[in-house]
PDB file of N, CA and C in Angstrom:
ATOM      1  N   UNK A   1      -2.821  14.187  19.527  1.00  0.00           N
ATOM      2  CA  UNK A   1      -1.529  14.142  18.887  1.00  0.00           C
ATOM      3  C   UNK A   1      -1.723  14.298  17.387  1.00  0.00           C
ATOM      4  N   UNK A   2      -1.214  15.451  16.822  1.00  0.00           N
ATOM      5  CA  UNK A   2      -0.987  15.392  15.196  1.00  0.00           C
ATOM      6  C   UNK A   2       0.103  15.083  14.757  1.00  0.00           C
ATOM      7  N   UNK A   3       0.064  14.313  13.555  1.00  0.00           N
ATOM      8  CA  UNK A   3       1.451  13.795  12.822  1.00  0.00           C
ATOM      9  C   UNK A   3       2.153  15.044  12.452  1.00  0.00           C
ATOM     10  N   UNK A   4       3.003  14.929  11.856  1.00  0.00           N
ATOM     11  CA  UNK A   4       3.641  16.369  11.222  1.00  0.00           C
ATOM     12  C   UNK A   4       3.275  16.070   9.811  1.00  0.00           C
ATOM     13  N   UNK A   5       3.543  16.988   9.282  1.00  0.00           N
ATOM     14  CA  UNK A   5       2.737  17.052   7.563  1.00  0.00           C
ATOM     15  C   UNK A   5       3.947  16.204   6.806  1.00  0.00           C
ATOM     16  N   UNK A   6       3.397  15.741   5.866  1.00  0.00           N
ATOM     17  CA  UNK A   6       4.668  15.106   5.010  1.00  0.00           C
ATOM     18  C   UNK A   6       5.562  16.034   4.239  1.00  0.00           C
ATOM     19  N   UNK A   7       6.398  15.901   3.994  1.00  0.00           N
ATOM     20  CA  UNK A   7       7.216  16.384   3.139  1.00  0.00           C
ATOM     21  C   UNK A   7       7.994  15.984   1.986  1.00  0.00           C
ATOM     22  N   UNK A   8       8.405  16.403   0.887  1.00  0.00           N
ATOM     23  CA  UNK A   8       8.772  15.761   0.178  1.00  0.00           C
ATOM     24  C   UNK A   8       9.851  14.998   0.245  1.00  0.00           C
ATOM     25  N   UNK A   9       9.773  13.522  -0.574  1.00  0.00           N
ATOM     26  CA  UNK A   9      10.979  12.976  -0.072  1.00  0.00           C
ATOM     27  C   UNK A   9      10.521  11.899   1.040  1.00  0.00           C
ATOM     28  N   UNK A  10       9.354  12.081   1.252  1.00  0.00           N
ATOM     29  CA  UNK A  10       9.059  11.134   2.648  1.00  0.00           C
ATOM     30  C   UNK A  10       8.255   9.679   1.986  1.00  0.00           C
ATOM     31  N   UNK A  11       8.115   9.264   2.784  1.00  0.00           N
ATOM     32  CA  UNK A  11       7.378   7.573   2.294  1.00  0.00           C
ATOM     33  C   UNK A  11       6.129   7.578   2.847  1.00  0.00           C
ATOM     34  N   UNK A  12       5.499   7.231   2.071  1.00  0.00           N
ATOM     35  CA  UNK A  12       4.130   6.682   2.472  1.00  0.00           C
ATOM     36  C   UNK A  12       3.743   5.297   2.292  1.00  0.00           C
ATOM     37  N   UNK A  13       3.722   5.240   2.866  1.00  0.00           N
ATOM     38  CA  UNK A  13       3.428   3.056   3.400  1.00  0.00           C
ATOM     39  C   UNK A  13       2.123   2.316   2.750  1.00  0.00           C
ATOM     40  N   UNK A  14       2.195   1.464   1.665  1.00  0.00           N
ATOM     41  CA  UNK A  14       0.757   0.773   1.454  1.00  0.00           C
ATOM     42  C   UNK A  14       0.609  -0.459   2.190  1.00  0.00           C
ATOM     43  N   UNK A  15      -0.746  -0.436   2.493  1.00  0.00           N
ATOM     44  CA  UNK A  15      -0.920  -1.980   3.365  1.00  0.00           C
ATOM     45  C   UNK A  15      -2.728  -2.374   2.577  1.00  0.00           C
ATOM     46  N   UNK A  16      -2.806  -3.467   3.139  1.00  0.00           N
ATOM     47  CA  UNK A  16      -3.931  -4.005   1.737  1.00  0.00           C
ATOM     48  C   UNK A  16      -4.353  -4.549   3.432  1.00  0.00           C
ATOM     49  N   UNK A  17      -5.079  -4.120   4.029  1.00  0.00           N
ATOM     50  CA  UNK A  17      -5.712  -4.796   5.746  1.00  0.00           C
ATOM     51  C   UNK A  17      -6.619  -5.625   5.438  1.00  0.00           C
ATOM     52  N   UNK A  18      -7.421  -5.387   4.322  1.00  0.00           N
ATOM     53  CA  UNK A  18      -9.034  -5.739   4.083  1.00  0.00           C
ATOM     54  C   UNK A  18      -8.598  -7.033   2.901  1.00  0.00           C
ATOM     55  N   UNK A  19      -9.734  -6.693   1.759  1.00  0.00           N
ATOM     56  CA  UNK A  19      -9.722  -7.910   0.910  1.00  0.00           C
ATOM     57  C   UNK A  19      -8.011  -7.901   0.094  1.00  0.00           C
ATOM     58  N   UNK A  20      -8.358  -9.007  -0.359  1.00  0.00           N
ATOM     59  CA  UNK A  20      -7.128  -9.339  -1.383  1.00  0.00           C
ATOM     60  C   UNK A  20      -7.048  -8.287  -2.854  1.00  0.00           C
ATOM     61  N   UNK A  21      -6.066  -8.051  -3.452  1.00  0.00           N
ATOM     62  CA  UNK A  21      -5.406  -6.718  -4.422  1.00  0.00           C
ATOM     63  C   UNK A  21      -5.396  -7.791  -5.490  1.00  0.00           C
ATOM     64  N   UNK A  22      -6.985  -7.293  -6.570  1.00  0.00           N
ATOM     65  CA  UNK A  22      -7.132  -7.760  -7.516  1.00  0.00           C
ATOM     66  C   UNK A  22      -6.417  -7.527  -9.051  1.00  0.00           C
ATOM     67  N   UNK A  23      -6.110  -8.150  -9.970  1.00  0.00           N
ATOM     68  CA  UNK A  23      -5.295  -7.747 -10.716  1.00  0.00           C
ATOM     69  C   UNK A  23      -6.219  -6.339 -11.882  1.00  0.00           C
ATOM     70  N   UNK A  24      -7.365  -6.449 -11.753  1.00  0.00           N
ATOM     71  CA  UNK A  24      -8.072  -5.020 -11.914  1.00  0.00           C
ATOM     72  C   UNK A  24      -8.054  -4.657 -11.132  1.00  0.00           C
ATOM     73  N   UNK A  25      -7.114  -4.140  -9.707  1.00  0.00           N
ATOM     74  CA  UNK A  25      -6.950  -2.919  -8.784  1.00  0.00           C
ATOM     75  C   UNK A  25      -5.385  -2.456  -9.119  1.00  0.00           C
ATOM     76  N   UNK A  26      -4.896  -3.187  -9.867  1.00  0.00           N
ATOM     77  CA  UNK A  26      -3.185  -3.170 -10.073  1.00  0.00           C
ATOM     78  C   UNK A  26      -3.281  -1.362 -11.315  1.00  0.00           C
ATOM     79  N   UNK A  27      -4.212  -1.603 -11.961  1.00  0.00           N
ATOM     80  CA  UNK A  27      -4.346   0.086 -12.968  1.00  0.00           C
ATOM     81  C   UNK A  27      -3.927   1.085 -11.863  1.00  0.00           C
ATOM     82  N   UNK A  28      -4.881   1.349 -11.166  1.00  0.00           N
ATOM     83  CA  UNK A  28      -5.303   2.152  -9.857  1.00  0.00           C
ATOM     84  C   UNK A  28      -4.418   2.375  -9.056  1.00  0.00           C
ATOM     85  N   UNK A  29      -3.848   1.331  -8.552  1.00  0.00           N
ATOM     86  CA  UNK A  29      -3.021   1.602  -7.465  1.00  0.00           C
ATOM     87  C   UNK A  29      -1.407   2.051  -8.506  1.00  0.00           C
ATOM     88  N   UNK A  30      -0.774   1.497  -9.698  1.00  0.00           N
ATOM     89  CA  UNK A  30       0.121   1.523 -10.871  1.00  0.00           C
ATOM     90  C   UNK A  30      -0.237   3.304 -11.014  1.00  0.00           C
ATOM     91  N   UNK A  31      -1.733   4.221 -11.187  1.00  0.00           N
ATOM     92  CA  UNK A  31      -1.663   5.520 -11.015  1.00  0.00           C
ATOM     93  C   UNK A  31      -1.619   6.156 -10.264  1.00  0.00           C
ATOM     94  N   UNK A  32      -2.192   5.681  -9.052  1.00  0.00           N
ATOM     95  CA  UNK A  32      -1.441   6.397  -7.984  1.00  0.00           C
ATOM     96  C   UNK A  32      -0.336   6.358  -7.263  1.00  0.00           C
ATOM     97  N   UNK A  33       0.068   5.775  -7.276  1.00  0.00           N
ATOM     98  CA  UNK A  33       1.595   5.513  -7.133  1.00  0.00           C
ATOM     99  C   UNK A  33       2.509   6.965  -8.151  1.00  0.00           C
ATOM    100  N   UNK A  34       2.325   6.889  -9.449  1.00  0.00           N
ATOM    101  CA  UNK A  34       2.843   7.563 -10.230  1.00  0.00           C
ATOM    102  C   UNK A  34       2.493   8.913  -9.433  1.00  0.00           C
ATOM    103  N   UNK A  35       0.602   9.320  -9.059  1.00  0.00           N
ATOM    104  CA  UNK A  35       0.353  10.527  -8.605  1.00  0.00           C
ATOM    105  C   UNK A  35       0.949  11.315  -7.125  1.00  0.00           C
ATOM    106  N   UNK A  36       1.375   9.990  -6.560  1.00  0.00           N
ATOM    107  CA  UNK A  36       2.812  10.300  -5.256  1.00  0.00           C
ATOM    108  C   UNK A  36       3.715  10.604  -5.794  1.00  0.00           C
ATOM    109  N   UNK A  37       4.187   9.703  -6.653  1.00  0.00           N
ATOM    110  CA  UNK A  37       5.882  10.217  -6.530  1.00  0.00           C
ATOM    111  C   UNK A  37       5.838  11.385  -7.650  1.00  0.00           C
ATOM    112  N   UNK A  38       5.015  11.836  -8.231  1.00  0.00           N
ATOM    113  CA  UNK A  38       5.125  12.990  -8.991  1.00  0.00           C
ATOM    114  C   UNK A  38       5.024  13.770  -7.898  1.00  0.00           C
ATOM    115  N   UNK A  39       4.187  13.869  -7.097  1.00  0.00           N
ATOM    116  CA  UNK A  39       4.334  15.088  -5.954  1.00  0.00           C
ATOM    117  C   UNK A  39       5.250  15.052  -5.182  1.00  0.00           C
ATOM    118  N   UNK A  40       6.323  14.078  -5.487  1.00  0.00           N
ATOM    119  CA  UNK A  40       8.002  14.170  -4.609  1.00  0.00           C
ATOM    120  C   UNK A  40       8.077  13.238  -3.455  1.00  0.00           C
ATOM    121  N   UNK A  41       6.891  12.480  -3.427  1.00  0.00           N
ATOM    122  CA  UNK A  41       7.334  10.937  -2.256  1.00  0.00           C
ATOM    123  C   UNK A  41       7.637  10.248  -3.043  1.00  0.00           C
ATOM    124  N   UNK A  42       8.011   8.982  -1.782  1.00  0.00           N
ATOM    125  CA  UNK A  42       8.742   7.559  -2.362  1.00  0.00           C
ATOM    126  C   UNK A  42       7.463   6.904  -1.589  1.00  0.00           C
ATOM    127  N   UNK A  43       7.024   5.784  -1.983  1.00  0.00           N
ATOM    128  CA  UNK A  43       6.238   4.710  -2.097  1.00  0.00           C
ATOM    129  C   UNK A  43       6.649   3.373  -1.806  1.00  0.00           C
ATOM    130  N   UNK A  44       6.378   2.869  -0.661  1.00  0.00           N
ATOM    131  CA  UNK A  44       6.933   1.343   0.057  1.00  0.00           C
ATOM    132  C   UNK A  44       5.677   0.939   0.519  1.00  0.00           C
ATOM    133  N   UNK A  45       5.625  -0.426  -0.360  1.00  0.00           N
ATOM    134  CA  UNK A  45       4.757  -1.255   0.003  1.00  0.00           C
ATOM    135  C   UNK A  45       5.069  -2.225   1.627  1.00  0.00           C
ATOM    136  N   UNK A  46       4.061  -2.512   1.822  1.00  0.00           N
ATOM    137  CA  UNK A  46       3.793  -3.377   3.252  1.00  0.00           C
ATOM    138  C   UNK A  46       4.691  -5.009   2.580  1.00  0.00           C
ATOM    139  N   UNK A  47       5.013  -5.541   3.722  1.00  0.00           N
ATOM    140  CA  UNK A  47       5.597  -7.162   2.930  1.00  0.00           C
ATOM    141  C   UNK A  47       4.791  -7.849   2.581  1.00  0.00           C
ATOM    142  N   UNK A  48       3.673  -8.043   2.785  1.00  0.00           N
ATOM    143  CA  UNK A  48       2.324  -8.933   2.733  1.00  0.00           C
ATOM    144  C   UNK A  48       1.357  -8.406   1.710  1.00  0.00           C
ATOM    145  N   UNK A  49       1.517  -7.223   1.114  1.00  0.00           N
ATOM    146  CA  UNK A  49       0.915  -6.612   0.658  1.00  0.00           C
ATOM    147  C   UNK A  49      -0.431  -6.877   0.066  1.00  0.00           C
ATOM    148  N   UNK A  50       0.632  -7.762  -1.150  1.00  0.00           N
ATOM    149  CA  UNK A  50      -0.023  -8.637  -2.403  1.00  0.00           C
ATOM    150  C   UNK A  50      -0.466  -9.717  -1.653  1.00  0.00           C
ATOM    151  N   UNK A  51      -0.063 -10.731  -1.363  1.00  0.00           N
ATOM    152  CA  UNK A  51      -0.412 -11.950  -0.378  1.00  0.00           C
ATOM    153  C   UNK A  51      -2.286 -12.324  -0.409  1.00  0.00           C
ATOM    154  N   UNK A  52      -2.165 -13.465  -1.151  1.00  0.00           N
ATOM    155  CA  UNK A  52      -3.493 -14.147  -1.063  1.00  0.00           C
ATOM    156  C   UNK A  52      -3.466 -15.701  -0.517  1.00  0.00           C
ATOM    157  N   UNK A  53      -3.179 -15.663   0.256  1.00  0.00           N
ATOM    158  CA  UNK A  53      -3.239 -16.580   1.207  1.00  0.00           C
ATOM    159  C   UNK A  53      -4.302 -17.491   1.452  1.00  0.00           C
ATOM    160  N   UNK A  54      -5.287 -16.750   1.257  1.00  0.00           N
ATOM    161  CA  UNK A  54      -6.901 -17.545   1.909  1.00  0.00           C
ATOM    162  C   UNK A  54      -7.898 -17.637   0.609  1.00  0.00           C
ATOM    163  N   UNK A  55      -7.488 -16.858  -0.610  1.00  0.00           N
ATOM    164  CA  UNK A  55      -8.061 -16.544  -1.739  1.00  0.00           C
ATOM    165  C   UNK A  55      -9.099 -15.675  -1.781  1.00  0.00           C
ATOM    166  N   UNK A  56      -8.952 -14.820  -0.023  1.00  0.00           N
ATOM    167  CA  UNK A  56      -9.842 -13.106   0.120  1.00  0.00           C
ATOM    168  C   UNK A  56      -9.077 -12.600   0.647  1.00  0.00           C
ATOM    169  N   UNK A  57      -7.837 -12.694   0.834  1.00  0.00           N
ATOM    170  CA  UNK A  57      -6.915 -11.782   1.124  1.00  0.00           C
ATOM    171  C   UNK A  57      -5.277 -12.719   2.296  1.00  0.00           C
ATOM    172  N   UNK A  58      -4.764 -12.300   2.876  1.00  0.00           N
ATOM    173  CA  UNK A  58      -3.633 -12.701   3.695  1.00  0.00           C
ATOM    174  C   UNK A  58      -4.474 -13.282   4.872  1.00  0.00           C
ATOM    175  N   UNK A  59      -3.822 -14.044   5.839  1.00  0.00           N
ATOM    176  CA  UNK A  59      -4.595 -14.333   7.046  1.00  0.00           C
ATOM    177  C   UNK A  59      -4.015 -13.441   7.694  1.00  0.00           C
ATOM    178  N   UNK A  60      -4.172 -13.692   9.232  1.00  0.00           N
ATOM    179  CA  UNK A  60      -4.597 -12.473  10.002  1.00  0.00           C
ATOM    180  C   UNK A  60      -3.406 -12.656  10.958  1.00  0.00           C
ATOM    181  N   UNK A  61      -2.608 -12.781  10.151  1.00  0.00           N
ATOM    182  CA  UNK A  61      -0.731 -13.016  10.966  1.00  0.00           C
ATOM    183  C   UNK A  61      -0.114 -11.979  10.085  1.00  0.00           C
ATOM    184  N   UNK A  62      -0.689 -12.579   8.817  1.00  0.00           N
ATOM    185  CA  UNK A  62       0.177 -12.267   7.554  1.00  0.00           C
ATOM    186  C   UNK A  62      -0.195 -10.490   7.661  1.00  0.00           C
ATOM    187  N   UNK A  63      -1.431 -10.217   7.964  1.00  0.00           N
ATOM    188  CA  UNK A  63      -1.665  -8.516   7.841  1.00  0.00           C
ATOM    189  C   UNK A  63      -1.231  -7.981   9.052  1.00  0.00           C
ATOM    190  N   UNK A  64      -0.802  -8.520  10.469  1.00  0.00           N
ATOM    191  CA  UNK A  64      -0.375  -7.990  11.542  1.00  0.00           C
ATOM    192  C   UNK A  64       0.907  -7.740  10.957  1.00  0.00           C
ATOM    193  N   UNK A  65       1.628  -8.700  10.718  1.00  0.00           N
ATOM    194  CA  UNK A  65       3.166  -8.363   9.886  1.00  0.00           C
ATOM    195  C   UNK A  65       3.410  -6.910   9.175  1.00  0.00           C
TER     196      UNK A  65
END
């Protein structure tokens, strides 16, 4: 099964599965973000995204969410 290609205008979803989103990863992710929606997506974060829960990241409810 292939997805269909994105198009502009479409969303692309962030999710943080692994460690916790350090405030030196906030540059990085703050430019790419910009480098999506300059190419014509919209950008929606996961609800849990940010979430440090355990102080290495969300627990393992919080990233199924």
């Amino acid at each position: 099964m292939l997805p269909n290609k994105l198009e502009k205008g479409d969303y692309i979803g962030l999710i943080s599965p692994s460690s916790a989103i350090e405030k030196d990863d906030l540059e990085i992710i703050n430019n790419s973000i910009m480098l999506m929606e300059g190419a014509g997506f919209k950008v929606k974060f996961g609800n849990n995204v940010l979430l440090n829960s355990t102080g290495y990241g969300a627990t393992a409810k919080e990233k199924a969410e």
